[in-house]
PDB file of N, CA and C in Angstrom:
ATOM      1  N   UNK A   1       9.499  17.354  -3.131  1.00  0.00           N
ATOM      2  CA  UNK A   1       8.429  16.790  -3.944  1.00  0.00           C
ATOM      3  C   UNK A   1       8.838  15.440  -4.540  1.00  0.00           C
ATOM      4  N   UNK A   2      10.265  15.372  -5.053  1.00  0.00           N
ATOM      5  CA  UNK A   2      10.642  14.144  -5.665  1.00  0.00           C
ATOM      6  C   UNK A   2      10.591  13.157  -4.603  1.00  0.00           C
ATOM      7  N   UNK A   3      11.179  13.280  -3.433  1.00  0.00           N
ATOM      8  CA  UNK A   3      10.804  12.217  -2.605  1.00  0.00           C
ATOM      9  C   UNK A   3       9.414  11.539  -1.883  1.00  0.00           C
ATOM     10  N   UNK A   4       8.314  13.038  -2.394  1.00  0.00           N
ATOM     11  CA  UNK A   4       6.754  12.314  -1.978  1.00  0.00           C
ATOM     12  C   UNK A   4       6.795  11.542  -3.168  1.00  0.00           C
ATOM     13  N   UNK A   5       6.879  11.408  -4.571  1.00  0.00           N
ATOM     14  CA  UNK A   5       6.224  10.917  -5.545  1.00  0.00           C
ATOM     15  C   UNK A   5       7.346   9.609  -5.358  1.00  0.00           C
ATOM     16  N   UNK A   6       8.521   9.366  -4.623  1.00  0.00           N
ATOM     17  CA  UNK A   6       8.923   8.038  -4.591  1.00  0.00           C
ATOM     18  C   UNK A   6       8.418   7.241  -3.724  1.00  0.00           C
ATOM     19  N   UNK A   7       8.067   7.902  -2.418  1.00  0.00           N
ATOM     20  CA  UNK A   7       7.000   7.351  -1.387  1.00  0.00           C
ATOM     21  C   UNK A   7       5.351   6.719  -2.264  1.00  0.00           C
ATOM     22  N   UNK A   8       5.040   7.543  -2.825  1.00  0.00           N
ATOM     23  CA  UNK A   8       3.657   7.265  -3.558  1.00  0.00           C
ATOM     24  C   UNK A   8       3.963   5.891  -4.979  1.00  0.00           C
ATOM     25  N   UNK A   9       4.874   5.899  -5.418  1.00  0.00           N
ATOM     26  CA  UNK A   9       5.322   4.651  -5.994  1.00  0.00           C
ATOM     27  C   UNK A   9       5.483   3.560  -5.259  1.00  0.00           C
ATOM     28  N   UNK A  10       6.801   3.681  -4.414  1.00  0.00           N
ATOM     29  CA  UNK A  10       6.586   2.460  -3.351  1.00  0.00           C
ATOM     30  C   UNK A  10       5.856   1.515  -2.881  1.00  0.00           C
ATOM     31  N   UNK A  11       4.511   2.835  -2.375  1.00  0.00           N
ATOM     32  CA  UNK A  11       3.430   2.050  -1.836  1.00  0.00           C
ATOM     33  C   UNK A  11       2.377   1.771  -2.816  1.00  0.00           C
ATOM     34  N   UNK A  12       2.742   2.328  -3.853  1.00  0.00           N
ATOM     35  CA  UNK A  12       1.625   1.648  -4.888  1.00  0.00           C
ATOM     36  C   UNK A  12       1.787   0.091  -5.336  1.00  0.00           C
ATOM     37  N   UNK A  13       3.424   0.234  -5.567  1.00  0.00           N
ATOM     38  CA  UNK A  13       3.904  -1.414  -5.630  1.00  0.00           C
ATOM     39  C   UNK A  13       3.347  -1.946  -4.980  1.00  0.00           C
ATOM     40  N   UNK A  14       3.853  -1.489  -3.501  1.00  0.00           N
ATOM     41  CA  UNK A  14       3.850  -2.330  -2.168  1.00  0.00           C
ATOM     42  C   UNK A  14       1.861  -3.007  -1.980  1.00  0.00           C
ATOM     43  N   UNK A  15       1.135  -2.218  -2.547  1.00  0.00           N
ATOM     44  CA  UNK A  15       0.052  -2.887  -2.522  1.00  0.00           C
ATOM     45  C   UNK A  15      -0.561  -3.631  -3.660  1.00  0.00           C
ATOM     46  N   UNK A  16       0.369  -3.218  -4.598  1.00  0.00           N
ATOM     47  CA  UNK A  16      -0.038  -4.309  -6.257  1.00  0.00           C
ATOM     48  C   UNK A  16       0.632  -5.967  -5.972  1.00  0.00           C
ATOM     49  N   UNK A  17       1.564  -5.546  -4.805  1.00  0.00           N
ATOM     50  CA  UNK A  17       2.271  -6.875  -4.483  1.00  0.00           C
ATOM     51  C   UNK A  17       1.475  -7.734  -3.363  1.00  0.00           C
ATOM     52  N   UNK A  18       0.777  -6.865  -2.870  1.00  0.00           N
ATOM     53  CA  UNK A  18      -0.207  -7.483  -2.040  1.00  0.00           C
ATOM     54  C   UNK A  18      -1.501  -7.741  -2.301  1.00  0.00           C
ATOM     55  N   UNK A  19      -2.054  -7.477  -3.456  1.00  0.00           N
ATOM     56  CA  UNK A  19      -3.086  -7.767  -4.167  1.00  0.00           C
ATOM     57  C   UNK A  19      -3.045  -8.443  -5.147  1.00  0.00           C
ATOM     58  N   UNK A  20      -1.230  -9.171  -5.812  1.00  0.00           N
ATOM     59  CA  UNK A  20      -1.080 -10.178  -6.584  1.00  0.00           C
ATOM     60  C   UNK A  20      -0.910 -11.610  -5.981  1.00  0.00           C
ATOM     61  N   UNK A  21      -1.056 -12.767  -6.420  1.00  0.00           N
ATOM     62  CA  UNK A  21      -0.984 -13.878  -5.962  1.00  0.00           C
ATOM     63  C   UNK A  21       0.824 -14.181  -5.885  1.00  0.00           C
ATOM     64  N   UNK A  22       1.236 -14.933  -4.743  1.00  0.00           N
ATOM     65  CA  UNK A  22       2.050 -15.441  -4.638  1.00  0.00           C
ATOM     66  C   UNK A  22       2.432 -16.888  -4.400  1.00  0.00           C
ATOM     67  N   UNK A  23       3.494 -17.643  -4.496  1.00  0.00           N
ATOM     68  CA  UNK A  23       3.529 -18.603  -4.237  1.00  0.00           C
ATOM     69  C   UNK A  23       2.768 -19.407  -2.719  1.00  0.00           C
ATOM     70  N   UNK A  24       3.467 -18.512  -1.791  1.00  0.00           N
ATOM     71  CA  UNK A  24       3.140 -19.089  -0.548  1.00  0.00           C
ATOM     72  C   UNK A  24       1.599 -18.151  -0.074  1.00  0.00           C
ATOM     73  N   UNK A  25       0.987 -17.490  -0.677  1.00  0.00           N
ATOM     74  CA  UNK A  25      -0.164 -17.168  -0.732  1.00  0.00           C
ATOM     75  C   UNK A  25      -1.358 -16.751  -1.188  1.00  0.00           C
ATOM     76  N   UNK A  26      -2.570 -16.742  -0.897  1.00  0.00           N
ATOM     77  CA  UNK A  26      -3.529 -16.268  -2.313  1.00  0.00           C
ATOM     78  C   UNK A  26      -3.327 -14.537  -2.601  1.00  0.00           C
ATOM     79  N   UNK A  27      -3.876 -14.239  -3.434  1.00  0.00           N
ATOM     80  CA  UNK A  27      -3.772 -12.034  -3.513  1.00  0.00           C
ATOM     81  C   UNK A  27      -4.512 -11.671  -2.329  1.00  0.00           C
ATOM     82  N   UNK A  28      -4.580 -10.536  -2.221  1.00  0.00           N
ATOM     83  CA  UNK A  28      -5.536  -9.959  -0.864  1.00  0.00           C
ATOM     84  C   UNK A  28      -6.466  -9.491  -2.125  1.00  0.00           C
ATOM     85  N   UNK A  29      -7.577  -8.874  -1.315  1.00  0.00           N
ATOM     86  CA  UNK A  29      -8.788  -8.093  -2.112  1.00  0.00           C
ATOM     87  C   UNK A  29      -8.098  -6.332  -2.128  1.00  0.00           C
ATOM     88  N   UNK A  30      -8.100  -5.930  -2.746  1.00  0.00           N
ATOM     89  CA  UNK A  30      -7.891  -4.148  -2.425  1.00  0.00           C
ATOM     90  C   UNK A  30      -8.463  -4.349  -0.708  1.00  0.00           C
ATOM     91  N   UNK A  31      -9.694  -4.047  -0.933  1.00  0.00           N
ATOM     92  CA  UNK A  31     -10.169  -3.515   0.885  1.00  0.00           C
ATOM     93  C   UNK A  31      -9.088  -4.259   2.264  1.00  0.00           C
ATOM     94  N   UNK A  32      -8.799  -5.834   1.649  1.00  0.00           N
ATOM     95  CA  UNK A  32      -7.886  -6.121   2.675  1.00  0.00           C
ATOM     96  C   UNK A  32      -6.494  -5.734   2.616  1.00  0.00           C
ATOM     97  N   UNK A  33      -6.268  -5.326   1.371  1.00  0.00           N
ATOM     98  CA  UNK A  33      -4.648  -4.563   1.026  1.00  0.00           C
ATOM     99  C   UNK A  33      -4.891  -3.161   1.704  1.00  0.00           C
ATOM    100  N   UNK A  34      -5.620  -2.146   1.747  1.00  0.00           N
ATOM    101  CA  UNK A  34      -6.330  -1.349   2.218  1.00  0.00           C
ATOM    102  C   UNK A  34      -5.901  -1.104   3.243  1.00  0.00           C
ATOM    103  N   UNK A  35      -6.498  -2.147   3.976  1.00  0.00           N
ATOM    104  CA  UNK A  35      -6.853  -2.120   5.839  1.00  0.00           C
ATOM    105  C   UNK A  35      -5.450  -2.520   6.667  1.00  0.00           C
ATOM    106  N   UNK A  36      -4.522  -3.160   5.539  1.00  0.00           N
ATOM    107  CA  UNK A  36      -3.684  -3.436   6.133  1.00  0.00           C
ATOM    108  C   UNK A  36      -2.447  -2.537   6.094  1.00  0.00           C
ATOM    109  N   UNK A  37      -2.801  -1.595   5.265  1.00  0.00           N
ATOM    110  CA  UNK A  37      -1.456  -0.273   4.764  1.00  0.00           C
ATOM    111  C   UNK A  37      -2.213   1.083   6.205  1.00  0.00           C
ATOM    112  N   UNK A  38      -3.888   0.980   6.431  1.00  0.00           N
ATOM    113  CA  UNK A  38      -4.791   1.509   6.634  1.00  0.00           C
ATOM    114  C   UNK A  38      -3.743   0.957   9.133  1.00  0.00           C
ATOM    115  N   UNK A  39      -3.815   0.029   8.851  1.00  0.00           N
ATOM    116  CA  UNK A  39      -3.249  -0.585   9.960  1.00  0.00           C
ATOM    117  C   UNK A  39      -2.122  -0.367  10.714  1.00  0.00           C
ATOM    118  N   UNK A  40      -1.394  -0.038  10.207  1.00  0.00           N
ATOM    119  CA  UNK A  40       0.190   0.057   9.255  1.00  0.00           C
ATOM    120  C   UNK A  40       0.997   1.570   9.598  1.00  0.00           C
ATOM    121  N   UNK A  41      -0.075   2.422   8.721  1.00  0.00           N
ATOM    122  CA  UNK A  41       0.443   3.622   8.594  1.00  0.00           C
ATOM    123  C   UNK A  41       0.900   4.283  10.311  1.00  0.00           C
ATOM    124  N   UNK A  42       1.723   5.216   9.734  1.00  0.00           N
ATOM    125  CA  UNK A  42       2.575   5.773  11.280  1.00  0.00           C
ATOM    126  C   UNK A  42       3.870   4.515  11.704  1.00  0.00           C
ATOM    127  N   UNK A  43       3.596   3.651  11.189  1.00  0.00           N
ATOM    128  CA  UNK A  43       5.110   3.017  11.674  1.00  0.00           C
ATOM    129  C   UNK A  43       5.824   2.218  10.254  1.00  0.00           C
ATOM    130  N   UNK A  44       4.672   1.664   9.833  1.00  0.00           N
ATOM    131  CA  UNK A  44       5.338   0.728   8.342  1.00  0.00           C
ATOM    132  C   UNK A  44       5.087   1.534   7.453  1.00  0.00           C
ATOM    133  N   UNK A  45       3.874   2.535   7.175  1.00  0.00           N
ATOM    134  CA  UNK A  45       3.890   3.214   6.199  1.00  0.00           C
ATOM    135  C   UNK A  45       3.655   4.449   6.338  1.00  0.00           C
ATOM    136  N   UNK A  46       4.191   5.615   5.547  1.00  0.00           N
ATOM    137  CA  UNK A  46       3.609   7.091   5.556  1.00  0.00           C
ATOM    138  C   UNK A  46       2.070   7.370   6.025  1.00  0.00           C
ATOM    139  N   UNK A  47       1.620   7.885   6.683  1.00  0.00           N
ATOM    140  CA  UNK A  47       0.392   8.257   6.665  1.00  0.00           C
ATOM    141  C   UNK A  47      -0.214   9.265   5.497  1.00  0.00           C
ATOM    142  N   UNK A  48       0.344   9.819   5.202  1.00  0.00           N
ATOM    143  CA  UNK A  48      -0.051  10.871   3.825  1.00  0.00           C
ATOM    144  C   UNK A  48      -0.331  10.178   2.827  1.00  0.00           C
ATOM    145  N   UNK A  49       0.444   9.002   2.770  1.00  0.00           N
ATOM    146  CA  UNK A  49       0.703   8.085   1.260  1.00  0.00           C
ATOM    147  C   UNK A  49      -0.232   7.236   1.231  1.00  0.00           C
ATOM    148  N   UNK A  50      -0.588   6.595   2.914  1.00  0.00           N
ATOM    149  CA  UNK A  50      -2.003   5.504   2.921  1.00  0.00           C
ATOM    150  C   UNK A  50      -2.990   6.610   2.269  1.00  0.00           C
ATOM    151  N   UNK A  51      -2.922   7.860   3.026  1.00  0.00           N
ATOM    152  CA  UNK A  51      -4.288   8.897   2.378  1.00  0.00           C
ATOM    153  C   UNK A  51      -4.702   8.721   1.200  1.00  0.00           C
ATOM    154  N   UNK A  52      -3.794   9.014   0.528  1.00  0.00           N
ATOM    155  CA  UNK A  52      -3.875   8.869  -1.156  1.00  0.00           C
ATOM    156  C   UNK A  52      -3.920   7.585  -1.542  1.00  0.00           C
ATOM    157  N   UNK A  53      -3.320   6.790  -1.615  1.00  0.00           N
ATOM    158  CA  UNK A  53      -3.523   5.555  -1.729  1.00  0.00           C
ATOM    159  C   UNK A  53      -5.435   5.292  -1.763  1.00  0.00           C
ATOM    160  N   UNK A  54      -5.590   5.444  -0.398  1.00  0.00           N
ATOM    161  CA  UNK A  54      -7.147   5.323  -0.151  1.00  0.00           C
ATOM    162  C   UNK A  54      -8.267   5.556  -1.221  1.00  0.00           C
ATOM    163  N   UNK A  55      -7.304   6.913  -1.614  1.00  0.00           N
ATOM    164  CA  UNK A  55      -8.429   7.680  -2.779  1.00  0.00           C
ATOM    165  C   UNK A  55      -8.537   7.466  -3.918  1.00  0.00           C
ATOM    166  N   UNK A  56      -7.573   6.067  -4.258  1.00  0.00           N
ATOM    167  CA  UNK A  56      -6.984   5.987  -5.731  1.00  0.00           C
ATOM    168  C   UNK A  56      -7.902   4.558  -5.885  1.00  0.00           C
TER     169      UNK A  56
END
C-alpha cells in the first residue's frame, strides 16, 4: 500500500509540474497534462495511477 500512495504522489507532482509554467515553456491545461500521462501510461506511467489521477 505504501508504495501505491508513493506512486499516486509522484504523479500528482509529475502533473502539477506540467501544469505549472516553466522557463523554457508555457503550463499545459489539466486536459493536456491529462492526455499526456493518459498517452503515457503502460510505459512512462502506472496505469492504475493515470486512473485515479483522471478522477481527481
Amino acid at each position: 500500500m505504501q508504495g501505491y500512495c508513493v506512486k499516486c504522489r509522484t504523479k500528482r507532482e509529475i502533473k502539477g509540474a506540467m501544469t505549472s509554467k516553466r522557463p523554457y515553456r508555457q503550463a499545459m491545461t489539466n486536459r493536456v497534462a491529462l492526455a499526456k500521462l493518459e498517452r503515457n501510461k503502460g510505459t512512462q506511467f502506472d496505469p492504475e495511477v493515470v486512473a485515479v489521477l483522471g478522477r481527481l
